[in-house]
N, C-alpha and C. Protein backbone atom coordinates (compact mmCIF):
# COMPACT_ATOMS: atom_id res chain seq x y z
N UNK A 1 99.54 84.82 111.30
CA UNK A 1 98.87 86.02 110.81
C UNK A 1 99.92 87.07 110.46
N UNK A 2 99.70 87.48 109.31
CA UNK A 2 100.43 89.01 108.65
C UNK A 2 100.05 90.01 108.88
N UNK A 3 100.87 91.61 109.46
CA UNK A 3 100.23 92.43 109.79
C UNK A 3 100.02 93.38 108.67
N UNK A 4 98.84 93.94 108.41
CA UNK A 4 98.14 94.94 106.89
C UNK A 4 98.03 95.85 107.18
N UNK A 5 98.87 97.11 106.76
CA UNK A 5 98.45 98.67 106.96
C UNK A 5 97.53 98.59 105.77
N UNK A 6 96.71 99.34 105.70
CA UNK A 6 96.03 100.77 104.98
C UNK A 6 95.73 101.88 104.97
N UNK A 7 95.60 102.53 104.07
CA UNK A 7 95.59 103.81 104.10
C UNK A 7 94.30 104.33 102.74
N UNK A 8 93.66 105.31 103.55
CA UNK A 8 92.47 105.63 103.64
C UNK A 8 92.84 107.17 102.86
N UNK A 9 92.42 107.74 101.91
CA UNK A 9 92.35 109.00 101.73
C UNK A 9 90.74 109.63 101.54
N UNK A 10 90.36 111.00 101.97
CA UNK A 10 89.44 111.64 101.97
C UNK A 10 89.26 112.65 101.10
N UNK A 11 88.21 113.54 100.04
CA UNK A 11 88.04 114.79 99.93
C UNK A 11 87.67 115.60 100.87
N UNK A 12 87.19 115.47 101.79
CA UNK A 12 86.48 116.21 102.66
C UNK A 12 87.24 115.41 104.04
N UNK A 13 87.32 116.43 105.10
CA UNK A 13 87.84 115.68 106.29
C UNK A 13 86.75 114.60 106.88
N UNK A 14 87.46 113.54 107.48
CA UNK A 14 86.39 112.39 107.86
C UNK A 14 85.78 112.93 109.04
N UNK A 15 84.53 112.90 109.37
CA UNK A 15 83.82 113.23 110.32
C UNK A 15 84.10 111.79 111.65
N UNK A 16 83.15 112.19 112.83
CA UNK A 16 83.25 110.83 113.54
C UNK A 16 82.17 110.00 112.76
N UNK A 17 81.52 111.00 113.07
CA UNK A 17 79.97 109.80 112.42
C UNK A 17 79.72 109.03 111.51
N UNK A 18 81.02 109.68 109.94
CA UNK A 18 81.17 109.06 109.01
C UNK A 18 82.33 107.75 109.10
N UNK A 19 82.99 107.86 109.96
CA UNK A 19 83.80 106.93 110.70
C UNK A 19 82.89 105.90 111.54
N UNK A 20 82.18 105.94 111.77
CA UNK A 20 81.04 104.94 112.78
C UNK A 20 80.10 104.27 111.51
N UNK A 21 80.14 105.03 110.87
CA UNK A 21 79.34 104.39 109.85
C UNK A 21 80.18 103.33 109.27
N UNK A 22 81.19 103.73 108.46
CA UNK A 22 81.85 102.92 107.59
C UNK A 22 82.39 101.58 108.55
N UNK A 23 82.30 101.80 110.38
CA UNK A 23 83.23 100.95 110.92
C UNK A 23 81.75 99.84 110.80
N UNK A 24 80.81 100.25 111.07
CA UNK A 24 79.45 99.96 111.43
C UNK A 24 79.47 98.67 109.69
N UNK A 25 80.16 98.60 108.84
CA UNK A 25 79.76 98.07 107.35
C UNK A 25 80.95 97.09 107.62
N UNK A 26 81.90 97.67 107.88
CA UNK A 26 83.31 96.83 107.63
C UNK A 26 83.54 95.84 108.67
N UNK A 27 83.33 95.98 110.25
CA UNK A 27 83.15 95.21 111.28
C UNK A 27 82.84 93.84 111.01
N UNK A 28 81.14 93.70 110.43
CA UNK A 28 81.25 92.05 109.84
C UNK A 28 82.05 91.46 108.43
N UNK A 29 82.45 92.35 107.89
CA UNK A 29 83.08 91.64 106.88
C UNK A 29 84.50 91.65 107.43
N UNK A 30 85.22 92.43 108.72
CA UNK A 30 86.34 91.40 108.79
C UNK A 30 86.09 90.18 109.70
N UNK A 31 84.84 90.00 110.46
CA UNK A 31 84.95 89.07 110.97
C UNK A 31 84.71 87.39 110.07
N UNK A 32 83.90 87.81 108.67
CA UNK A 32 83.48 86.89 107.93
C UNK A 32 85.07 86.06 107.29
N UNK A 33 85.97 87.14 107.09
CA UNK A 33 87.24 87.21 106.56
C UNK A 33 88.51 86.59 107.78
N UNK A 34 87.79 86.52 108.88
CA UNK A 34 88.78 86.05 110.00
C UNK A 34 89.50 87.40 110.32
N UNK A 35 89.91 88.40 110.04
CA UNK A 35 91.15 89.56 110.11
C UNK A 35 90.55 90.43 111.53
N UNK A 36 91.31 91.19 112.24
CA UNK A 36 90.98 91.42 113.22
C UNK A 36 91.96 93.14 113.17
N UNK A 37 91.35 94.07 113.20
CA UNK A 37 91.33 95.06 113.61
C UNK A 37 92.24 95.50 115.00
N UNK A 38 93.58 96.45 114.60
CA UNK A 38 94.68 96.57 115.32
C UNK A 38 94.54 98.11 115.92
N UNK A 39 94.46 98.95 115.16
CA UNK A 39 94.39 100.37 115.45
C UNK A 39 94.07 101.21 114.51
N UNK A 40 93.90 102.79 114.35
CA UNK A 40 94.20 103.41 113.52
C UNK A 40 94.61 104.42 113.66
N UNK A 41 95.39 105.16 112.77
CA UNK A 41 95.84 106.71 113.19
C UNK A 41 94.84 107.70 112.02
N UNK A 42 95.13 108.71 112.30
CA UNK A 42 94.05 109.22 111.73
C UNK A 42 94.76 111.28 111.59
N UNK A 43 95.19 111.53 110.56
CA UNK A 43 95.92 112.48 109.97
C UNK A 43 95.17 113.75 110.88
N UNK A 44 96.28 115.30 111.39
CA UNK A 44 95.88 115.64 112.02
C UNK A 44 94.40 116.56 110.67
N UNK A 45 94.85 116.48 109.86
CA UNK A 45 93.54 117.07 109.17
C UNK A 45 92.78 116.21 108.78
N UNK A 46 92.06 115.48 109.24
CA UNK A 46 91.59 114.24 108.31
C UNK A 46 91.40 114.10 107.60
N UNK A 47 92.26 113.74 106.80
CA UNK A 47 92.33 113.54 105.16
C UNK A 47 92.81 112.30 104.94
N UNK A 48 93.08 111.48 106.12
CA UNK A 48 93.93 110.45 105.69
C UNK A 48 93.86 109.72 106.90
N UNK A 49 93.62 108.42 106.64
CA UNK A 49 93.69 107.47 107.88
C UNK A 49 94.06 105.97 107.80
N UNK A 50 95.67 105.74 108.31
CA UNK A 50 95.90 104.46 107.99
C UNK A 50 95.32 103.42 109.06
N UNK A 51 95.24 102.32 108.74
CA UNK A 51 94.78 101.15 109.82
C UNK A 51 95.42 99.98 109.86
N UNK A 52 95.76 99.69 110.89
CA UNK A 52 96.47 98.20 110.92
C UNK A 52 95.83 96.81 111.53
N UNK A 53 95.55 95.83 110.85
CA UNK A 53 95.08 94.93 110.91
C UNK A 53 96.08 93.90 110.66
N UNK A 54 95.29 92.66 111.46
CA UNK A 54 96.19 91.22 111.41
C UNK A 54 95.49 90.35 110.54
N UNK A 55 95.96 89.88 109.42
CA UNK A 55 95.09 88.96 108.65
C UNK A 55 95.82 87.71 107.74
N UNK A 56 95.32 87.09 107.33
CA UNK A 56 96.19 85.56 106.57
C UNK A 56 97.32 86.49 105.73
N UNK A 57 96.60 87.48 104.66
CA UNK A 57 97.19 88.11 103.79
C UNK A 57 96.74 89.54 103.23
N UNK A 58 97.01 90.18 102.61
CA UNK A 58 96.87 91.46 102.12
C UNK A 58 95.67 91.78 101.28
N UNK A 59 95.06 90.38 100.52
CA UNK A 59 94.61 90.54 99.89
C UNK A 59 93.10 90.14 100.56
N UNK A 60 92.70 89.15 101.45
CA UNK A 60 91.64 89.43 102.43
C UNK A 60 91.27 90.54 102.96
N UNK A 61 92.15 91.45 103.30
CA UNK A 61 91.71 92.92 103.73
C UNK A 61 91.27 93.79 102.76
N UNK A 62 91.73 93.43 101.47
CA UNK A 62 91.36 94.23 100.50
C UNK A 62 89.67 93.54 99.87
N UNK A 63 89.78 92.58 100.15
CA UNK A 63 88.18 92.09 99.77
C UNK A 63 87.12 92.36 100.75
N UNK A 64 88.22 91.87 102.30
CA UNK A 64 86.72 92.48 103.14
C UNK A 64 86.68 93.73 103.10
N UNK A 65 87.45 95.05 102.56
CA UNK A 65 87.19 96.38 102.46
C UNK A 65 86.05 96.81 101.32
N UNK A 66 86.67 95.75 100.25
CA UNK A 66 85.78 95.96 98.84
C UNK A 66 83.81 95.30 99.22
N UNK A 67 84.09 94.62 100.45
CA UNK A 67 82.58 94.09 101.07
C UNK A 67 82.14 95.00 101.30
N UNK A 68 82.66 95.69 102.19
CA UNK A 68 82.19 97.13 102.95
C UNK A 68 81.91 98.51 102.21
N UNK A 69 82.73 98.01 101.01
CA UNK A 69 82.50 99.45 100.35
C UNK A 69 83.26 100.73 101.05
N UNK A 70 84.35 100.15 101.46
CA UNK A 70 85.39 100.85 101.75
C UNK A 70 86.65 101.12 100.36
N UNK A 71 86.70 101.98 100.18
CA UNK A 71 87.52 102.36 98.93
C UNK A 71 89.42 102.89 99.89
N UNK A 72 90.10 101.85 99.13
CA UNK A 72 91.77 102.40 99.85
C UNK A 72 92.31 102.63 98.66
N UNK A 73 93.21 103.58 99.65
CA UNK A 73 94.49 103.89 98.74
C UNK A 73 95.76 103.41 98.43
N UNK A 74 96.11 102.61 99.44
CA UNK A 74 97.22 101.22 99.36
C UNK A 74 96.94 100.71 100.69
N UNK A 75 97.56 99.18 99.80
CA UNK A 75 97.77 97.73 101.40
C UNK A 75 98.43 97.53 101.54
N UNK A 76 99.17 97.44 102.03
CA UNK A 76 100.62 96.62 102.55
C UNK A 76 101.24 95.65 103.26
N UNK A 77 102.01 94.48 103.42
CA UNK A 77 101.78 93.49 104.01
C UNK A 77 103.13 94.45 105.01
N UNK A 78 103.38 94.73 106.45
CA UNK A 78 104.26 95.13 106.91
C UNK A 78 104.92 94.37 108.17
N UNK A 79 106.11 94.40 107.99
CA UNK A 79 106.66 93.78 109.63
C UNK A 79 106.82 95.39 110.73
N UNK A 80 106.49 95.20 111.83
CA UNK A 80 106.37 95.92 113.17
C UNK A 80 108.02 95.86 113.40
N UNK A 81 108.64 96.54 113.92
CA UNK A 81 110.02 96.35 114.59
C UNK A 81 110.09 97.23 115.84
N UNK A 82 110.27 96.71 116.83
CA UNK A 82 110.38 97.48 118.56
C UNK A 82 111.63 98.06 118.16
N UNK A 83 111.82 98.94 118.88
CA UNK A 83 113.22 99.90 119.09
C UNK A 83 114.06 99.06 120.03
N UNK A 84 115.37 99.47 120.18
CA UNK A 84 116.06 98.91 120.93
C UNK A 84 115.99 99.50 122.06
């Protein structure tokens, strides 16, 4: 498995509720997709929220997003590196 940032942009700051919703759409389509949900950070104004997921490839996350009707702003296939 490859790890997938995205990044999420907003007009309006994201609410929680609107966050429960969208997780509430996207949830089965990554499970349909196999990809599994890592974390997210979430901008101190919310305007912006990247997420990291583990999936075959970059482009599964971008379809199970396009399932959900989740709209991104970039994917990225990224390697993690620990500090020394």
């Amino acid at each position: 498995m490859k790890t997938i940032l995205t990044l999420q942009q907003y007009k309006t700051p994201l609410t929680v509720e609107a966050r429960d919703v969208a997780a509430g759409r996207l949830n089965p389509c990554l499970e349909e997709y196999g990809i599994t949900w890592k974390r997210s950070f979430l901008s101190q104004d919310c305007l912006q929220m990247w997420c990291q997921f583990e999936a075959t490839d970059a482009e599964a996350v971008r379809q199970a997003c396009r399932s959900a009707d989740i709209p991104l702003a970039g994917v990225w296939q990224v390697q993690l590196r620990e500090s020394a």
